[in-house]
Structure formats: structure tokens, C-alpha cells
C-alpha atoms as a PDB file:
ATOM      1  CA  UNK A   1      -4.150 -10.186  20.119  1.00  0.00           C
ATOM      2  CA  UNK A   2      -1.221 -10.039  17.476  1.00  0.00           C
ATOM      3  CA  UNK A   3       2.121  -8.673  17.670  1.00  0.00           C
ATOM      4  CA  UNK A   4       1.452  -5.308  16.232  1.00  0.00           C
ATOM      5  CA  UNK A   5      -1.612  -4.674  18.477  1.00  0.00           C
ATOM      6  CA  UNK A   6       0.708  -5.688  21.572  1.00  0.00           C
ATOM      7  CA  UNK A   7       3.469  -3.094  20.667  1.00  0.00           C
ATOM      8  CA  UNK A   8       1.048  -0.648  19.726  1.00  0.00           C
ATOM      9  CA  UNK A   9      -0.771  -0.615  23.244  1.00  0.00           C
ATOM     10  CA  UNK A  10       2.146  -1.022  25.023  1.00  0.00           C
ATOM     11  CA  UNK A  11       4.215   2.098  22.742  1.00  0.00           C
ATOM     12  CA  UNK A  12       6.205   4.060  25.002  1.00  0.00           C
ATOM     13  CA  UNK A  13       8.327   5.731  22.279  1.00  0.00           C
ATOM     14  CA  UNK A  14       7.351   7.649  19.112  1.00  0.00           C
ATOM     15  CA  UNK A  15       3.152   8.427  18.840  1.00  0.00           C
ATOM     16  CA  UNK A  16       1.769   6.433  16.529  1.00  0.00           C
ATOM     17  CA  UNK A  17      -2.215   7.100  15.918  1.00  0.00           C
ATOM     18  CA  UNK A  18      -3.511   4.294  13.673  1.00  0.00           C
ATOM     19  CA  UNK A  19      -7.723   3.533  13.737  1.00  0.00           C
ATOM     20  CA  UNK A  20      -7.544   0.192  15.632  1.00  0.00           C
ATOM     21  CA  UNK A  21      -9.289  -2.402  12.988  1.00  0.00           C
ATOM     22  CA  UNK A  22      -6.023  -1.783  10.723  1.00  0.00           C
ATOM     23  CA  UNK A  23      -4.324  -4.115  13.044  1.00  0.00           C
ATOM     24  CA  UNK A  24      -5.575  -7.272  12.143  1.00  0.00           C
ATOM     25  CA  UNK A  25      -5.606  -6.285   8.839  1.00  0.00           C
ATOM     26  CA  UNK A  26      -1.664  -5.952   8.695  1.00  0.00           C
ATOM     27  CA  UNK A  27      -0.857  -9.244  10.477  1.00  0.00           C
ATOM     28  CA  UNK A  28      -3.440 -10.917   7.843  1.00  0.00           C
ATOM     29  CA  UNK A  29      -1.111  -9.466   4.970  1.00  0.00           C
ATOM     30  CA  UNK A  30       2.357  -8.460   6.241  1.00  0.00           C
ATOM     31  CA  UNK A  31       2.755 -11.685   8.342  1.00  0.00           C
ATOM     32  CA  UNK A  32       4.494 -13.040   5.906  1.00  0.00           C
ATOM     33  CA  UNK A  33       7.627 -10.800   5.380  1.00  0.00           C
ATOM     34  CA  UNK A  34       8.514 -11.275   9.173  1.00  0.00           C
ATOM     35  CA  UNK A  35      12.473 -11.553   9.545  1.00  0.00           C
ATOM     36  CA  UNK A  36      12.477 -11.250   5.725  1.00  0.00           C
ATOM     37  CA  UNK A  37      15.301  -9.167   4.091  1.00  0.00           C
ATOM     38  CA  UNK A  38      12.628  -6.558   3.319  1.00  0.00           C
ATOM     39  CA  UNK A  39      11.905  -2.551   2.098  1.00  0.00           C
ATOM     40  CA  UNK A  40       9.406  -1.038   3.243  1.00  0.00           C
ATOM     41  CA  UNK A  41       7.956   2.474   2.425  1.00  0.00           C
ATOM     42  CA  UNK A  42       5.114   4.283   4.537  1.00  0.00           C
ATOM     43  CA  UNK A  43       3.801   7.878   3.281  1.00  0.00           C
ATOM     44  CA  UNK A  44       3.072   9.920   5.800  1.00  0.00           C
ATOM     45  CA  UNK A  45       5.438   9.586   9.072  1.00  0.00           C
ATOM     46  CA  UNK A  46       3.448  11.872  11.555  1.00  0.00           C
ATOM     47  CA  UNK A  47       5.703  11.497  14.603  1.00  0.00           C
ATOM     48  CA  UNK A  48       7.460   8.353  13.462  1.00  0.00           C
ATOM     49  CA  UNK A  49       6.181   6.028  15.614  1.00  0.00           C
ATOM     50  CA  UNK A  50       4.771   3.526  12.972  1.00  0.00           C
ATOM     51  CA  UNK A  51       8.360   3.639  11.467  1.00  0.00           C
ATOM     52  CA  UNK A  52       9.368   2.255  14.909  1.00  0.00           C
ATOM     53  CA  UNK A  53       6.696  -0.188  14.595  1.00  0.00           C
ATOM     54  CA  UNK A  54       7.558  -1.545  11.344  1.00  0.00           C
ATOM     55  CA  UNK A  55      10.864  -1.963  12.773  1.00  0.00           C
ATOM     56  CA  UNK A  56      10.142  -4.287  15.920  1.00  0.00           C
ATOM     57  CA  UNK A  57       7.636  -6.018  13.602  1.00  0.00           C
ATOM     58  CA  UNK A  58       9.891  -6.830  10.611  1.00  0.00           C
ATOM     59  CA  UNK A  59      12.808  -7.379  12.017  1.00  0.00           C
ATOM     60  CA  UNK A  60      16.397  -6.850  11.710  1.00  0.00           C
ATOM     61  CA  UNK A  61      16.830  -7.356   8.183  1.00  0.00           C
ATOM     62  CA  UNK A  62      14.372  -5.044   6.905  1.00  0.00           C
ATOM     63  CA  UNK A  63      14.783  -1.663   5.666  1.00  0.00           C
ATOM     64  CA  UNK A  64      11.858   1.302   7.244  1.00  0.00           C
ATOM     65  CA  UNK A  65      11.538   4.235   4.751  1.00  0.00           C
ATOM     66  CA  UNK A  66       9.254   7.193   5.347  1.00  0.00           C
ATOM     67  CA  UNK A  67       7.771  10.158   3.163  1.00  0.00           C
ATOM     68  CA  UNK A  68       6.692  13.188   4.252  1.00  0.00           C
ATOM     69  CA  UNK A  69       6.701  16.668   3.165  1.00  0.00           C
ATOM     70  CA  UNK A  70       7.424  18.427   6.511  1.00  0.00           C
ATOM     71  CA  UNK A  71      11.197  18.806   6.765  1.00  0.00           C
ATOM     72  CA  UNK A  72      11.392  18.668  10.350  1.00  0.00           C
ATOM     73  CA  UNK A  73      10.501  14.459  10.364  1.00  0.00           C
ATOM     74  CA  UNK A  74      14.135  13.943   8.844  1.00  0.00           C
ATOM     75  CA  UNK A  75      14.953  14.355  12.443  1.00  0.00           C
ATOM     76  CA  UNK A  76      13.382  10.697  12.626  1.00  0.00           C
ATOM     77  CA  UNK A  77      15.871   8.648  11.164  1.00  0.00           C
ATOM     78  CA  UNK A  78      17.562   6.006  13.493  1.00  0.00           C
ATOM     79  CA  UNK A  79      19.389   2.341  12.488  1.00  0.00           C
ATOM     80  CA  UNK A  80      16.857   0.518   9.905  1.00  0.00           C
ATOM     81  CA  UNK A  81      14.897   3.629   9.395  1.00  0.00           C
ATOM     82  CA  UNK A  82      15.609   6.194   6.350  1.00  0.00           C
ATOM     83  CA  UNK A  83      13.242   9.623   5.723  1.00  0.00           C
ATOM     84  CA  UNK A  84      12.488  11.009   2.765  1.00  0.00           C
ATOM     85  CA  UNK A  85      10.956  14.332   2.511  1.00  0.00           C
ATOM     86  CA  UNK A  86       8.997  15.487  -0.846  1.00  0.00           C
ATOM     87  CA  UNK A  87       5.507  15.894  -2.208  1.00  0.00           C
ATOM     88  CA  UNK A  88       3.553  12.248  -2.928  1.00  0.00           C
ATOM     89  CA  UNK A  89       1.054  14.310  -4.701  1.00  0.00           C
ATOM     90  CA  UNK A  90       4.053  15.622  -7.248  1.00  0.00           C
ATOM     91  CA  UNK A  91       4.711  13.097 -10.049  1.00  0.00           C
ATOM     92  CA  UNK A  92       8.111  15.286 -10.862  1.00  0.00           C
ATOM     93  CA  UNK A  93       9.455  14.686  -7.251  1.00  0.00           C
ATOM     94  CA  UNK A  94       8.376  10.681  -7.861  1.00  0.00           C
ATOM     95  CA  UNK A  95      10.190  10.820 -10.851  1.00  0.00           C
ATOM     96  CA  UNK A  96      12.987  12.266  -9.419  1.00  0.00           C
ATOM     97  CA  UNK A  97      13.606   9.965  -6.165  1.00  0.00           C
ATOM     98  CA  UNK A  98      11.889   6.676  -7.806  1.00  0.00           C
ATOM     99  CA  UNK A  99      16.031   6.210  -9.434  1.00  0.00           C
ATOM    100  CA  UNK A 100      17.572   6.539  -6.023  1.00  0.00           C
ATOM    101  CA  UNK A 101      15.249   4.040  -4.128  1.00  0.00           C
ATOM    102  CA  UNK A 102      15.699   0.154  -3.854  1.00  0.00           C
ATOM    103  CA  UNK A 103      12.572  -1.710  -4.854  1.00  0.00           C
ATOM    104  CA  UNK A 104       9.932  -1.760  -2.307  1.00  0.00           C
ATOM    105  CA  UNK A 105       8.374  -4.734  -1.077  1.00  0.00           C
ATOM    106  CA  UNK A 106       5.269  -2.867   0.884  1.00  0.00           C
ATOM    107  CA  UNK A 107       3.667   0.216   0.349  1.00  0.00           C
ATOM    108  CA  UNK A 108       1.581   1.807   2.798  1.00  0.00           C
ATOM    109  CA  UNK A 109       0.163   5.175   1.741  1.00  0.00           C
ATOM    110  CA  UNK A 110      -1.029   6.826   4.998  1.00  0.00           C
ATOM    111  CA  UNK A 111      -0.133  10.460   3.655  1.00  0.00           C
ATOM    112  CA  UNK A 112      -2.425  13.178   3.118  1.00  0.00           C
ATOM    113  CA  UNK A 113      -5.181  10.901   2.288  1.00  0.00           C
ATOM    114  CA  UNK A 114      -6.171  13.755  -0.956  1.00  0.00           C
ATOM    115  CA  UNK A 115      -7.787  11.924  -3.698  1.00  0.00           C
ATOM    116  CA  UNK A 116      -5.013  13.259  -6.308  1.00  0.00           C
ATOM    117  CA  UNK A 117      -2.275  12.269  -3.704  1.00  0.00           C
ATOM    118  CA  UNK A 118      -4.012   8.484  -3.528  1.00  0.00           C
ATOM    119  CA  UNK A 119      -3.606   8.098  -7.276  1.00  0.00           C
ATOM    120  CA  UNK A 120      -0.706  10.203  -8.408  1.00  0.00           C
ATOM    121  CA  UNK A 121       0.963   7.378  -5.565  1.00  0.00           C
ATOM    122  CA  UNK A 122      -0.353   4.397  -6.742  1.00  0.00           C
ATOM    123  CA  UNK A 123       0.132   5.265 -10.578  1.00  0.00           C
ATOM    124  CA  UNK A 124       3.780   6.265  -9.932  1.00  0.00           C
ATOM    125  CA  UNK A 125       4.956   3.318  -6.987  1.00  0.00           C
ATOM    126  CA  UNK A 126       2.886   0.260  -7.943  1.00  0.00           C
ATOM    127  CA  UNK A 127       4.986  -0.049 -11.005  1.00  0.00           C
ATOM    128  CA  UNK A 128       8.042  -0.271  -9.451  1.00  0.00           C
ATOM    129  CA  UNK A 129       6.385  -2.731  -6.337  1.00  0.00           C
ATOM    130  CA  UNK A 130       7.848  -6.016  -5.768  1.00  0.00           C
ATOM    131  CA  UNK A 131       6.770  -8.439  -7.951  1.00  0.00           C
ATOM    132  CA  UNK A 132       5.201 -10.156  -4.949  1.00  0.00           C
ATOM    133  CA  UNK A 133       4.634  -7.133  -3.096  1.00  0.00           C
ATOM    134  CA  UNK A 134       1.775  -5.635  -1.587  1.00  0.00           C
ATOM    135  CA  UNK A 135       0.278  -2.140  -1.795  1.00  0.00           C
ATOM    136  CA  UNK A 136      -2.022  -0.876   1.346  1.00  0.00           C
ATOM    137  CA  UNK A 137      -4.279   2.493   0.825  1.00  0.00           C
ATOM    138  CA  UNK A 138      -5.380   3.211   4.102  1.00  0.00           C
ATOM    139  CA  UNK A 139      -7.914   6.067   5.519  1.00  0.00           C
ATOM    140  CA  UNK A 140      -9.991   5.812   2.261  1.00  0.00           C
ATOM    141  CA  UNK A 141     -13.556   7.093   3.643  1.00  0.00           C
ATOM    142  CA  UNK A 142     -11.611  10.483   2.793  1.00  0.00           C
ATOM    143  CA  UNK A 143     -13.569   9.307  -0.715  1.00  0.00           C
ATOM    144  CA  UNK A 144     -16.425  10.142   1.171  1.00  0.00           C
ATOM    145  CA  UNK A 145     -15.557  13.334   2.448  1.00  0.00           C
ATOM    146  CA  UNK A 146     -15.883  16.743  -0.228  1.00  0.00           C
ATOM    147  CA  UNK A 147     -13.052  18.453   1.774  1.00  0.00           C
ATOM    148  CA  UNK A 148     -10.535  15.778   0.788  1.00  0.00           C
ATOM    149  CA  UNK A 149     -11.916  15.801  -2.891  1.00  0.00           C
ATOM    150  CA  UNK A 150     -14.362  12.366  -2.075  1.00  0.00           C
ATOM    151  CA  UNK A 151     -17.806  12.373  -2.365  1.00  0.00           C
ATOM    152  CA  UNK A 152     -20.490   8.913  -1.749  1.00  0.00           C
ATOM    153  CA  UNK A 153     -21.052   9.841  -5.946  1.00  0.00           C
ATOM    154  CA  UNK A 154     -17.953  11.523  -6.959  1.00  0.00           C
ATOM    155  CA  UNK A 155     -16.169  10.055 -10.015  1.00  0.00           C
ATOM    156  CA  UNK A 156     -12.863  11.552  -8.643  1.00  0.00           C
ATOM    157  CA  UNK A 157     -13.111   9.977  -5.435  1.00  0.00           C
ATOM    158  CA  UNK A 158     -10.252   6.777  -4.832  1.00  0.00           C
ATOM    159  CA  UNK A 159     -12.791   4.498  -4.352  1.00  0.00           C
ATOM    160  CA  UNK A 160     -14.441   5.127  -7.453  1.00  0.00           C
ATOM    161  CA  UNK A 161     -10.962   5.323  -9.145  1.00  0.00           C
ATOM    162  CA  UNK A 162     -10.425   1.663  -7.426  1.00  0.00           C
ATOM    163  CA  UNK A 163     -13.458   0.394  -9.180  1.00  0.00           C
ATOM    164  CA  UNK A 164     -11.674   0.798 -12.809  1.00  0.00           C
ATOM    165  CA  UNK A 165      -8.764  -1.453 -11.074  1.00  0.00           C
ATOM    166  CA  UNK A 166     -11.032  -4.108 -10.421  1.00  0.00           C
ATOM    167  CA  UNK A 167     -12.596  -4.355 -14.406  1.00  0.00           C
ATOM    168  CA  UNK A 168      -8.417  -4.288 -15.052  1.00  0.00           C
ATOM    169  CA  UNK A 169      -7.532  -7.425 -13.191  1.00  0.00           C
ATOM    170  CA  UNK A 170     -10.357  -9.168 -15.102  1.00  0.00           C
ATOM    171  CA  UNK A 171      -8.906  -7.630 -18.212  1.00  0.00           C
ATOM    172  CA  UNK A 172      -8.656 -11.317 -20.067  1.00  0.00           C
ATOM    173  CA  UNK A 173     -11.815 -11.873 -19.383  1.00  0.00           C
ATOM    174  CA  UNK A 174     -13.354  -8.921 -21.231  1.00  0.00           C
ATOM    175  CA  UNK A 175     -14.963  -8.412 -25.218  1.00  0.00           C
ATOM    176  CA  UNK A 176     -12.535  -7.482 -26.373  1.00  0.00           C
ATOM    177  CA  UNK A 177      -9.602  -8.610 -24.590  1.00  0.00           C
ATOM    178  CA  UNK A 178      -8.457  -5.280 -22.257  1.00  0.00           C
ATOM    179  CA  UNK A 179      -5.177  -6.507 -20.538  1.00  0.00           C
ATOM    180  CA  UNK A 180      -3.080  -3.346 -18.980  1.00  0.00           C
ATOM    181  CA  UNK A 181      -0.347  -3.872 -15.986  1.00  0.00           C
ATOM    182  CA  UNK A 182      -2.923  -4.706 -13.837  1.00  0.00           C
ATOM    183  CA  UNK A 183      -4.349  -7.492 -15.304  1.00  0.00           C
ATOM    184  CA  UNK A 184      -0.562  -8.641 -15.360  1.00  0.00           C
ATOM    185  CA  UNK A 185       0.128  -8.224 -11.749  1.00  0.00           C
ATOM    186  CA  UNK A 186      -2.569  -7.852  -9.467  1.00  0.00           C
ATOM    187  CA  UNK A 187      -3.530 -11.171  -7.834  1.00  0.00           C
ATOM    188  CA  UNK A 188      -6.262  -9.935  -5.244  1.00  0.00           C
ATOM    189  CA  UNK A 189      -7.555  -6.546  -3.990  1.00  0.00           C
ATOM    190  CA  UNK A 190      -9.113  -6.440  -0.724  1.00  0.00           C
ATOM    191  CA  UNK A 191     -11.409  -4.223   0.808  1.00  0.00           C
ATOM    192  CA  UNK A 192     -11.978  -3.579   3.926  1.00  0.00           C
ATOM    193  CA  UNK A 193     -13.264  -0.394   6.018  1.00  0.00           C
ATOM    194  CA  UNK A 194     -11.509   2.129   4.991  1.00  0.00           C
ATOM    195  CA  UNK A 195      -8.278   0.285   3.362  1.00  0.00           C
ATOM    196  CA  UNK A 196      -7.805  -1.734   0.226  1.00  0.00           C
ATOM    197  CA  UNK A 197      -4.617  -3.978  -0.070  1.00  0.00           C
ATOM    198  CA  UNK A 198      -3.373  -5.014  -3.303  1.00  0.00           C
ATOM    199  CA  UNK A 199      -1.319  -7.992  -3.602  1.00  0.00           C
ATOM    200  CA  UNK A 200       0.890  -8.035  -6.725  1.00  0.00           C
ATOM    201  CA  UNK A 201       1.681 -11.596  -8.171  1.00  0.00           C
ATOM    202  CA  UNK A 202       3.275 -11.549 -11.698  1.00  0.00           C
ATOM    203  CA  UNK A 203       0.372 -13.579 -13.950  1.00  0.00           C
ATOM    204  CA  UNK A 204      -0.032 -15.395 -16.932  1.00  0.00           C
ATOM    205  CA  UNK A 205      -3.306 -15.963 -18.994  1.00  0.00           C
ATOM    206  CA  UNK A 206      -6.020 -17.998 -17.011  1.00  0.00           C
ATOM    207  CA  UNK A 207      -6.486 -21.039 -18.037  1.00  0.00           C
ATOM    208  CA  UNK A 208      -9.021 -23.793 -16.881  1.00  0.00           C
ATOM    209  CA  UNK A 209      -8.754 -27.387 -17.097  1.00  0.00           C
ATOM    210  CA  UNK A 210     -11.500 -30.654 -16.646  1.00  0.00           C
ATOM    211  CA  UNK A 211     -10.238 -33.587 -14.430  1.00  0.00           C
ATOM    212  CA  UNK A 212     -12.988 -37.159 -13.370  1.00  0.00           C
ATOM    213  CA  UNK A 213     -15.143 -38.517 -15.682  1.00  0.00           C
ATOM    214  CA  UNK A 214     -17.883 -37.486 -17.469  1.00  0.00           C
ATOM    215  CA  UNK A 215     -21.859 -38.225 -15.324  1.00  0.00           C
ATOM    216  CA  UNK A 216     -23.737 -38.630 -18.299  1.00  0.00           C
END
């Protein structure tokens, strides 16, 4: 059992309500920024016990910002922890706060899980990611759901918008050539029940090479 499965069964503090899969997902990708001089930014604090997680999991040297839109979780804020209250589904509030933020190395969007709030998020933050960053969707079979905008067909639907992201990071590969910002910075997208981490890796033009000798 990892760290973050520990804590979380053993959480006496702040609720934290998390679907219990995502934990092994997290110490597969976040492992590596342990006791890293880190920023981190979850949407959607709830009672503020994943804050606290992040916190015991990171370390001292990393910086815990939440997003919410109820006022009341500004109440939250404690030594490595910072709250910001506003509207993820709001590109004028993004473009607003974006100036006054340092640059984030992880991204989790656990907000109101609305398929306009998914990608107004992603379009406006995954910009301004770390250049070897990683960005975590979680709670996406809300694509499946009407009520939440999804739907198993639904063109609107994250998932489906996901899809797109995928012929992007393949961009060189296309006829003709369709390179965007993804196919400049996404090194991997992984899916996984109901999450999909992207790992950002600035990247040049693939190249292939032949090594040996030839058979015949």
C-alpha cells in the first residue's frame, strides 16, 4: 500500500472523499516530485482534506493551492496551503488570476466535473503548466452522464474532446503536417477509469535512426 493510501485511511483531520483506484494512480505519476520545491494546484477543495494530503505527501518545500467557488473554503488556508476562490468554468476570472499565480507544476482538476468547466480548465492552465509538468482530469465518467453535459455519444462530452488531443500529439505525423501546442508538449496521455493524466515534456520533431547491419 503507498503513502497516499496510508494517510488517506488513517485521515483524522480534514474529509477527503477520493474513489479509491486514484491512489495508485497518483503515486505512479506524482512520485516523482516528492520533497521537490513544487506548486501544486487542485480545483475543487471540498473540505480541504486533499490539500492536507498533498501537503504530508509533497513535502515541506512544496506549495498546496486550491480553487473553489464557495467563499467559505478560504477558511482552509494553513502553512504550505493557499485558497483561491473563483469560477474554473469562467475564462475572464482565469485570465484575471493566471498573472498573480507562480507556475504550476501539477494540476489536478477535481472541480465541478461540468464538461465546459473540464475544457475551459485545461485550455486556459495547460499553457501555463510546467514544462515537465503533469495535468490530472479526474471523475471523467461525468462524460457519460447527460446531467453533467456527457453522454456515451455526445461530441461535447471531455472524453470525446480528449480524443482531438490525442490526433494533436501525433500532429507530425499527419498529411499534412498539423503541429499545435500539443504536439509540442505533450509526451504521454494516460487513461485510466475515470482520469486521464497528461504529462507535458517540451518536444522536438521525431526522428528515427537505423543502427547493426543490414540481413540481406
Amino acid at each position: 500500500m503507498g503513502r497516499l493510501r496510508k494517510y488517506f485511511e488513517r485521515n483524522d483531520k480534514r474529509m477527503i472523499d477520493k474513489w479509491v483506484h486514484y491512489f495508485d494512480i497518483y503515486e505512479h505519476h506524482l512520485n516523482r516530485f516528492v520533497n521537490q520545491k513544487i506548486n501544486v494546484l487542485e480545483i475543487g477543495v471540498y473540505h480541504g482534506g486533499s490539500l492536507q494530503m498533498w501537503k504530508n505527501y509533497f513535502g515541506k518545500e512544496a506549495t498546496i493551492y486550491g480553487l473553489d467557488i464557495l467563499p467559505q473554503c478560504k477558511s482552509f488556508e494553513e502553512e504550505q496551503i493557499k485558497i483561491l476562490i473563483g469560477d474554473q468554468g469562467d475564462r475572464k476570472f482565469w485570465k484575471e488570476v493566471k498573472p498573480t499565480l507562480p507556475i504550476f507544476d501539477i494540476i489536478i482538476d477535481d472541480g465541478g466535473h461540468l464538461m465546459d468547466q473540464q475544457k475551459i480548465t485545461f485550455e486556459e492552465m495547460f499553457p501555463v503548466l510546467s514544462s515537465n509538468g503533469i495535468y490530472i482530469i479526474e471523475d471523467l465518467h461525468t462524460s457519460y452522464w447527460s446531467d453533467y453535459g456527457g453522454g456515451l455519444y455526445e461530441s461535447d462530452s471531455f472524453i470525446n474532446y480528449s480524443k482531438s488531443i490525442i490526433d494533436s500529439l501525433n500532429g507530425w505525423h499527419q498529411r499534412p503536417e498539423n503541429k499545435d501546442l500539443f504536439t509540442t508538449s505533450i509526451w504521454s496521455m494516460t487513461y485510466y477509469d475515470s482520469v486521464l493524466a497528461i504529462e507535458k515534456r517540451l518536444k522536438q520533431r521525431p526522428h528515427y535512426i537505423r543502427t547493426g547491419r543490414h540481413s540481406f
